[in-house]
Protein backbone atom coordinates (compact mmCIF):
# COMPACT_ATOMS: atom_id res chain seq x y z
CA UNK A 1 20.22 -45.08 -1.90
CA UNK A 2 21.32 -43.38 -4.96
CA UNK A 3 20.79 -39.53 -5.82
CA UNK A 4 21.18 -37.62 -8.32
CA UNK A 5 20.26 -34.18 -9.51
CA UNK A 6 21.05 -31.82 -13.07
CA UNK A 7 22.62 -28.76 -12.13
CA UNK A 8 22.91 -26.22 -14.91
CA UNK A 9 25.40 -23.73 -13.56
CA UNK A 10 27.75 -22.38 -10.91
CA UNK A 11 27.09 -18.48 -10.54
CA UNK A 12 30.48 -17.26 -9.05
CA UNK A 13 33.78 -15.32 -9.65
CA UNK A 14 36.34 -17.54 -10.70
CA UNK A 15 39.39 -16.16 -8.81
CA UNK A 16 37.28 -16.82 -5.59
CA UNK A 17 37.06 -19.95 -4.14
CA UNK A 18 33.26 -20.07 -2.69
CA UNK A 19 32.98 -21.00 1.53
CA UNK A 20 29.47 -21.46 0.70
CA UNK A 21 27.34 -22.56 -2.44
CA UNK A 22 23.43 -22.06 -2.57
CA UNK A 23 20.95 -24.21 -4.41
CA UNK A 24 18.24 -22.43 -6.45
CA UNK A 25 16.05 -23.25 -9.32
CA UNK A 26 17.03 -21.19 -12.71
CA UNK A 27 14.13 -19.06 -12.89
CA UNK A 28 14.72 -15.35 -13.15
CA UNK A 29 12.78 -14.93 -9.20
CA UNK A 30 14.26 -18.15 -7.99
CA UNK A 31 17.83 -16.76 -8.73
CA UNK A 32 16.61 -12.84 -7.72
CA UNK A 33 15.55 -15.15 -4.14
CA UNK A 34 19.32 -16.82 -3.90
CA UNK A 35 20.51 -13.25 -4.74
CA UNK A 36 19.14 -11.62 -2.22
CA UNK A 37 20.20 -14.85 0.55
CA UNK A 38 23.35 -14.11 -1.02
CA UNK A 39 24.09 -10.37 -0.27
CA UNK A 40 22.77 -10.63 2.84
CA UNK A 41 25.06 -13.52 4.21
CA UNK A 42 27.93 -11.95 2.51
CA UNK A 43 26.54 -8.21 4.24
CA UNK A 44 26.40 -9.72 8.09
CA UNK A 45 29.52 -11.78 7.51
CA UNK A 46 31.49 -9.40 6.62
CA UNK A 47 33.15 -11.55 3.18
CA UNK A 48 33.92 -10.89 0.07
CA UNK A 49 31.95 -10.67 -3.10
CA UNK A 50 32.50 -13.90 -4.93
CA UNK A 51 32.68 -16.28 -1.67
CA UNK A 52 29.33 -17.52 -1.73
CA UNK A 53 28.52 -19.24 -5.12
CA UNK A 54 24.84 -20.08 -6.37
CA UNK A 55 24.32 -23.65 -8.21
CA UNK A 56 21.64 -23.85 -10.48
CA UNK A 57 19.45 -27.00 -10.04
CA UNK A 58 16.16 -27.94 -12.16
CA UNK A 59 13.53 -29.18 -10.84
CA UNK A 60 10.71 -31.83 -12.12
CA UNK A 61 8.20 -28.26 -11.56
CA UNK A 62 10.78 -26.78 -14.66
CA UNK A 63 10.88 -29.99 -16.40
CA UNK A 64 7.29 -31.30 -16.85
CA UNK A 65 5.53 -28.26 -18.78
CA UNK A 66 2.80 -30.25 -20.57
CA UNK A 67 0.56 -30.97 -17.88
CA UNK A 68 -0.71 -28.97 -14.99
CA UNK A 69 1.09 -29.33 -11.59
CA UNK A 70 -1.93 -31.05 -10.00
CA UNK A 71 -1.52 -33.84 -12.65
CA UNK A 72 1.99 -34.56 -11.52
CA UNK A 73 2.45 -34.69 -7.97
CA UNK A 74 2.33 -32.83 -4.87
CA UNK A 75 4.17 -29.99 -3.13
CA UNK A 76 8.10 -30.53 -3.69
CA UNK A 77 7.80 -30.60 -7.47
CA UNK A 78 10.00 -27.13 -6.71
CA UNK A 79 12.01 -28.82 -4.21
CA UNK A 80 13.16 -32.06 -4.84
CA UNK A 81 16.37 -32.32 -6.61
CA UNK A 82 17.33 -29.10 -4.69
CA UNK A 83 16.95 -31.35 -1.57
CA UNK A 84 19.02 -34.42 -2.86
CA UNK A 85 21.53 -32.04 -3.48
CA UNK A 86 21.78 -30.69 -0.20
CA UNK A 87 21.50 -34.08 0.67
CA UNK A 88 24.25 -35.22 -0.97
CA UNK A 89 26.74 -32.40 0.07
CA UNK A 90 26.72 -30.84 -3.63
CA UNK A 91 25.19 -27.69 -2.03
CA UNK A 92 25.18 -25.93 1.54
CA UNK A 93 22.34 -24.25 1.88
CA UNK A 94 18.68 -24.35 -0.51
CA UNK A 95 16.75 -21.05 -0.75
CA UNK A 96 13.10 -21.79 -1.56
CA UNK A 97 9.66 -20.00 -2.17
CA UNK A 98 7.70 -20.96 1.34
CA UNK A 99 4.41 -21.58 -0.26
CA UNK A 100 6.65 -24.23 -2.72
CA UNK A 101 7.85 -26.32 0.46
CA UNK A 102 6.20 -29.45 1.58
CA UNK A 103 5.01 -29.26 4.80
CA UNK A 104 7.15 -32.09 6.38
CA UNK A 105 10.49 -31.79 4.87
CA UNK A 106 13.19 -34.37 4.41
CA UNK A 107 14.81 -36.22 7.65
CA UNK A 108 17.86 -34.61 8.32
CA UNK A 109 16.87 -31.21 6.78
CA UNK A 110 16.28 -27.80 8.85
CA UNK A 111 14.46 -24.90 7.72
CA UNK A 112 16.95 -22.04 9.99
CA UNK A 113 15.72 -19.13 8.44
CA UNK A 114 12.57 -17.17 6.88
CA UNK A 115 13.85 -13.64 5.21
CA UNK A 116 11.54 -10.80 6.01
CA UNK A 117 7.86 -11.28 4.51
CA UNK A 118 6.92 -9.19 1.11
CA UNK A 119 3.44 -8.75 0.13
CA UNK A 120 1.23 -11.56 0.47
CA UNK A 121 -1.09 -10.05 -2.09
CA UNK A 122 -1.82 -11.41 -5.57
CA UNK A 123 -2.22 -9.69 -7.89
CA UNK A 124 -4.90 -9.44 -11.75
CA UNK A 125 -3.06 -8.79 -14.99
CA UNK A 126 -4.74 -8.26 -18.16
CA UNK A 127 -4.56 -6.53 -20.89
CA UNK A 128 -8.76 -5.83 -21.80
CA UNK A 129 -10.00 -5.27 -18.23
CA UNK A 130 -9.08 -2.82 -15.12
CA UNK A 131 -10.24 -5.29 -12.75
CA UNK A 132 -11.96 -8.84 -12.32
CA UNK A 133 -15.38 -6.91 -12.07
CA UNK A 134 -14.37 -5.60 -15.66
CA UNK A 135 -14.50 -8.78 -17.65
CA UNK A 136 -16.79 -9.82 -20.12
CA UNK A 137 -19.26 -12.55 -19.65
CA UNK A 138 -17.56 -16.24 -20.19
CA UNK A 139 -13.95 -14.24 -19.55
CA UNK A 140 -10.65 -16.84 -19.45
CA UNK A 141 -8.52 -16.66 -16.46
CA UNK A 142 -5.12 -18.32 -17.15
CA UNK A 143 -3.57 -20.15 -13.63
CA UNK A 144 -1.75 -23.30 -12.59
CA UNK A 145 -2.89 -22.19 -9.28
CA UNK A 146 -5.84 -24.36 -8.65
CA UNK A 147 -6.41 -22.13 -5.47
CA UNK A 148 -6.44 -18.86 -7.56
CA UNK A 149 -9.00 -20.52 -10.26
CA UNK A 150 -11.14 -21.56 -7.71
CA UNK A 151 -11.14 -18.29 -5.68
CA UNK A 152 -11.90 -16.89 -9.18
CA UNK A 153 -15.08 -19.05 -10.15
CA UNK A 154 -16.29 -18.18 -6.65
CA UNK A 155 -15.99 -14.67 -6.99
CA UNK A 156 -17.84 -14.90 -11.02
CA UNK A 157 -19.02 -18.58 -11.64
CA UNK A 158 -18.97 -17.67 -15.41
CA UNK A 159 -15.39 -17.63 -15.43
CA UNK A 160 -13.72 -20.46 -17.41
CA UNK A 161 -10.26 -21.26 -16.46
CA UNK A 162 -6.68 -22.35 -18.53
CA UNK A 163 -3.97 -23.96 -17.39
CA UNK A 164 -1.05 -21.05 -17.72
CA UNK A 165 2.55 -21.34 -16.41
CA UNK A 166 5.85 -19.68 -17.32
CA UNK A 167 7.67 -16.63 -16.17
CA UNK A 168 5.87 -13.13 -16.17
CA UNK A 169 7.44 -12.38 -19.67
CA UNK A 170 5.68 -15.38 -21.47
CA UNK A 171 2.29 -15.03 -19.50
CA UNK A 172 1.88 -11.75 -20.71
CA UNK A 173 3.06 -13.13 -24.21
CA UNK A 174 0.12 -15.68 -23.66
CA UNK A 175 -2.00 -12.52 -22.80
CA UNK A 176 -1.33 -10.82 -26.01
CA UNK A 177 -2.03 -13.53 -27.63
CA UNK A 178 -5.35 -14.41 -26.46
CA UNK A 179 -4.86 -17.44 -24.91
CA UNK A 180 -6.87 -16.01 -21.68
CA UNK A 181 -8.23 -12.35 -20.91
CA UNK A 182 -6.50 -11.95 -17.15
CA UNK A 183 -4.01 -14.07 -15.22
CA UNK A 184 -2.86 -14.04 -11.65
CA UNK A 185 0.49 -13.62 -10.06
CA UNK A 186 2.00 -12.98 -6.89
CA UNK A 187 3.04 -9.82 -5.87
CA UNK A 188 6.01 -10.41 -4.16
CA UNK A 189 7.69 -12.25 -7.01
CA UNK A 190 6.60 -8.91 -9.29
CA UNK A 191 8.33 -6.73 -6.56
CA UNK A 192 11.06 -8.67 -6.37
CA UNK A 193 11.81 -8.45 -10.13
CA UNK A 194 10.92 -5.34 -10.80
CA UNK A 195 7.73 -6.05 -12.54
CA UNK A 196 5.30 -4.12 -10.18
CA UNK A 197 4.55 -1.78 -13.16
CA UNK A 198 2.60 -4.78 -14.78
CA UNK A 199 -0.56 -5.09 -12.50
CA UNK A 200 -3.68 -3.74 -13.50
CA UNK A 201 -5.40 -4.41 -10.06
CA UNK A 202 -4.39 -5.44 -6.96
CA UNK A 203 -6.82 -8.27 -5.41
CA UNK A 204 -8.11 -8.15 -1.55
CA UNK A 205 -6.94 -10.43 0.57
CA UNK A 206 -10.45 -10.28 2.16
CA UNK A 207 -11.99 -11.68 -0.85
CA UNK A 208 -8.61 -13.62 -2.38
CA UNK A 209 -6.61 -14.94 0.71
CA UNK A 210 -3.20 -16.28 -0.57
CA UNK A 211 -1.36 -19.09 -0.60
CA UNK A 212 0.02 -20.60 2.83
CA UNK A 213 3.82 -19.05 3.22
CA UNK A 214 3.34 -17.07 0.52
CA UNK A 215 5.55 -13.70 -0.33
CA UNK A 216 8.12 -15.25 1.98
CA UNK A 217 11.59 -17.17 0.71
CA UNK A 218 12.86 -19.80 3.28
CA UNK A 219 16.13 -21.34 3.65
CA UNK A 220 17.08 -24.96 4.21
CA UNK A 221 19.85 -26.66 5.22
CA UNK A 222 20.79 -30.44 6.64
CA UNK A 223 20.21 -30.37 10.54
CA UNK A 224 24.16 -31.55 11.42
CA UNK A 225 25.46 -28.87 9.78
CA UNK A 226 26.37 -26.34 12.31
CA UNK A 227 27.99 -23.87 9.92
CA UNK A 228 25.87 -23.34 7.54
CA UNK A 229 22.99 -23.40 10.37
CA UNK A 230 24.69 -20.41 12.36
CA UNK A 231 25.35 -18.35 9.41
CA UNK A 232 21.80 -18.24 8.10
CA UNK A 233 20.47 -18.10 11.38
CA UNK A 234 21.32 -14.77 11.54
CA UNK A 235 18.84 -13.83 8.45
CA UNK A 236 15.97 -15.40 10.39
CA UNK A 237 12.44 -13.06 11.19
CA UNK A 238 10.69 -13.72 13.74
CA UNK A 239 7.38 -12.17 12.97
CA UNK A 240 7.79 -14.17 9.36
CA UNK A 241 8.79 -17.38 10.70
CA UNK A 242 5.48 -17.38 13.49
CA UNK A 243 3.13 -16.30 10.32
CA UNK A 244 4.18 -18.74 8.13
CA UNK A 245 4.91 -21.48 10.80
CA UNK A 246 1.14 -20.98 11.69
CA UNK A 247 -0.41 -21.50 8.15
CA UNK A 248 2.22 -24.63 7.06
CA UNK A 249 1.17 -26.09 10.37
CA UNK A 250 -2.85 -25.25 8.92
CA UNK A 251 -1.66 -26.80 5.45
CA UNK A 252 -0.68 -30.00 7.11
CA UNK A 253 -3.36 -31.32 8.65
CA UNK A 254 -5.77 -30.04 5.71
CA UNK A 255 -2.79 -32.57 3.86
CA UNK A 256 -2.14 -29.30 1.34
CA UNK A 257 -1.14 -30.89 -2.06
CA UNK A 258 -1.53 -29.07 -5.69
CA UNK A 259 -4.85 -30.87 -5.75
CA UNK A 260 -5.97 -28.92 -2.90
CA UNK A 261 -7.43 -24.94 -3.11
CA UNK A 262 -6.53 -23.67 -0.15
CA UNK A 263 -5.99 -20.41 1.27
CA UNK A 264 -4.57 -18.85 4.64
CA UNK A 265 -3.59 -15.65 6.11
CA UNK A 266 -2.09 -14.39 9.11
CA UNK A 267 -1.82 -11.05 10.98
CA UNK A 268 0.68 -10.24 13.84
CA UNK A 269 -0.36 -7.79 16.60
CA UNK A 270 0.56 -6.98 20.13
CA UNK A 271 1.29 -10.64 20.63
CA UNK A 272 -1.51 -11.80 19.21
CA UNK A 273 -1.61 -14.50 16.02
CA UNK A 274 -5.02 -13.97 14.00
CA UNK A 275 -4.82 -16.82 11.42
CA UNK A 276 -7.51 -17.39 8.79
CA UNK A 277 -7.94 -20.54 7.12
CA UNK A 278 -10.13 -21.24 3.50
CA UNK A 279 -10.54 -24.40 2.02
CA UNK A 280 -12.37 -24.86 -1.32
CA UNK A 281 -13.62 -26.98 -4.10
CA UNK A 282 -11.93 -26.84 -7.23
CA UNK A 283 -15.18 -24.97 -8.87
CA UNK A 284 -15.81 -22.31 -6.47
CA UNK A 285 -18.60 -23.81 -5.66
CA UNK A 286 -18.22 -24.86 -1.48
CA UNK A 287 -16.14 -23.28 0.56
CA UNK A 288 -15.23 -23.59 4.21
CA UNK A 289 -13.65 -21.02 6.30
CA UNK A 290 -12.91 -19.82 9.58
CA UNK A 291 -10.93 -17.92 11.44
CA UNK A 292 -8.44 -18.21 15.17
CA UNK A 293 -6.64 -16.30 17.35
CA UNK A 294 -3.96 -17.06 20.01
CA UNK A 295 -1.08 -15.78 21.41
CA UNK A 296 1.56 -15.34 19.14
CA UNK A 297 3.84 -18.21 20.78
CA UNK A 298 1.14 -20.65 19.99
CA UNK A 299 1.01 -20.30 16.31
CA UNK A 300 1.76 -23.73 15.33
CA UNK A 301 -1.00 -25.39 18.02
CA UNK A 302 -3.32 -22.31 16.21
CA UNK A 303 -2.68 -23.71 12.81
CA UNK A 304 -3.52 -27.46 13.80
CA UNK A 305 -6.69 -25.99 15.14
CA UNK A 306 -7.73 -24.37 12.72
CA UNK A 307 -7.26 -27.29 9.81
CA UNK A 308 -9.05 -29.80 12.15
CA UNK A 309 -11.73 -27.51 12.20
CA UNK A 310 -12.18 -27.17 8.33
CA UNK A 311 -11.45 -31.09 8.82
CA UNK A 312 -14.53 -31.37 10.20
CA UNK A 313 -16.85 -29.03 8.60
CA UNK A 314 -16.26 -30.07 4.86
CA UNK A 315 -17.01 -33.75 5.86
CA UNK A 316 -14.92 -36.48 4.53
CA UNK A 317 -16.67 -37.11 1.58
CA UNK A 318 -15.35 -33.52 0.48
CA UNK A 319 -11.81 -34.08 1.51
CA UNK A 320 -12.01 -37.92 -0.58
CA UNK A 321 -13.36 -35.99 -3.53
CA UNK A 322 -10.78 -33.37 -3.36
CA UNK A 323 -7.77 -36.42 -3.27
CA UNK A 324 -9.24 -38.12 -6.01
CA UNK A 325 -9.12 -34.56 -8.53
């Protein structure tokens, strides 16, 4: 089978020859993610500056930005050509977004390492309003997130959504232009870039549950290769890789796709794995939700649990209707 991929750059010093080169998409967080995989490696090894390299790779997610994500596939639309490039040797190691990773990967691919978890918060930008409870009547909400439009329309069912995507700088350009009164965004990526100063409210995860995995960057590698696997082994967190373990393994059986709104979030205590689990229509309208606990060990088991549960409340007809859009 034939692969093939368009990388856009080699980040690297030239008088160093790299004994390691990461695959990343060319956004300003995606490259602050590989950055920060980066330092650390080069930190705990003990190398040089300049020895591990960073290969720019777009994706079909940076490509297609005419039509919303849901209209053009699943999960991986962040991934793919990273992953035929690891594939095909042209890389060593892919540093992802969690939440952007399918929830069966490639055969022949490993996922070694989760970096500690930032905040799983999202958070409301706008320019007009202080909060979602300050909106006008009829206000637009700007997402590609059909999880965060639906979590919206549930919280004010006179909320009209947009389709918005782009970095932070052109959503709030979008913003000041009036295309929609608020957007959402994650908080981690803000943190990460520096952007924190931007929010104008920070949402409650009681009320707005994130993402499965997100706020926490994973690494991938293939399975054979023992190198690469042992190095970024040693950036692996525990307490991150249980969460986020737990609320993939609740995405998979729930068959998590862009198509889907669904929610999860974890909490770690005293050995203990709380994991809740929301699944809703795309209008805000139904929602399902529950919540587990089990020992901290068992996450994975806890996450299949908890999706089979949602399984069975929303009925089939409600999982067909959400497959068909």
């Amino acid at each position: 089978m034939s692969f093939s991929y368009t990388g856009e750059a080699t980040l690297q010093s030239p008088e160093q020859t790299p004994i390691l080169t990461i695959g990343t998409r060319g956004s300003p967080l995606a490259l602050k993610q590989a950055e920060e995989v980066r330092d650390r490696l080069i930190a705990l090894n003990g190398l040089e500056p300049g020895t591990i390299a960073i290969k720019v790779i777009k994706t079909s997610g940076d490509i297609i930005l005419d039509r919303p994500l849901s209209e053009v596939g699943g999960k991986g639309l962040f991934t793919k050509e990273i992953e035929i490039a690891l594939a095909n040797g042209d890389i060593d190691i892919a540093v992802h977004s969690a939440k952007d990773v399918a929830t069966t990967i490639p055969e022949g691919m490993a996922l070694p390492a989760y970096l500690p978890r930032e905040d799983v918060r999202d958070a409301f930008l706008s320019l007009i309003a202080k909060s979602p409870d300050h909106l006008p009547e009829g206000a637009i909400i700007g997402s590609s997130s059909l999880r965060r439009r639906a979590q919206m329309k549930r919280f004010r069912p006179d909320f009209r959504t947009v389709e918005f995507r782009g970095n932070v700088q052109t959503r709030l350009k979008k913003l000041a232009d009036g295309v929609a009164h608020a957007t959402l965004l994650a908080m981690a990526g803000l943190n990460r870039l520096g952007e924190e100063h931007r929010v104008t409210h920070m949402l409650d995860v009681a009320h707005f549950p994130p993402a499965p995995g997100q706020g926490a960057i994973v690494i991938e590698t293939r399975a054979d290769d023992g190198a690469a696997n042992a190095m970024t082994a040693m950036l692996d967190d525990p307490d991150t890789r249980i969460r986020v373990e737990a609320e993939r393994a609740f995405l998979k059986v729930l068959d998590g796709s862009c198509r889907t709104p669904i929610a999860a979030l974890t909490t770690l205590s005293d050995g203990k794995l709380s994991l809740f689990g929301q699944l809703l229509s795309p209008d805000g309208a139904q929602v399902f939700e529950a919540e587990m606990i089990a020992d901290a060990d068992a996450g994975i088991d806890l996450g299949t649990r908890l999706g089979e549960k949602l399984l069975a409340d929303a009925g089939p007809e409600f999982i067909a209707s959400l497959k068909a859009g």
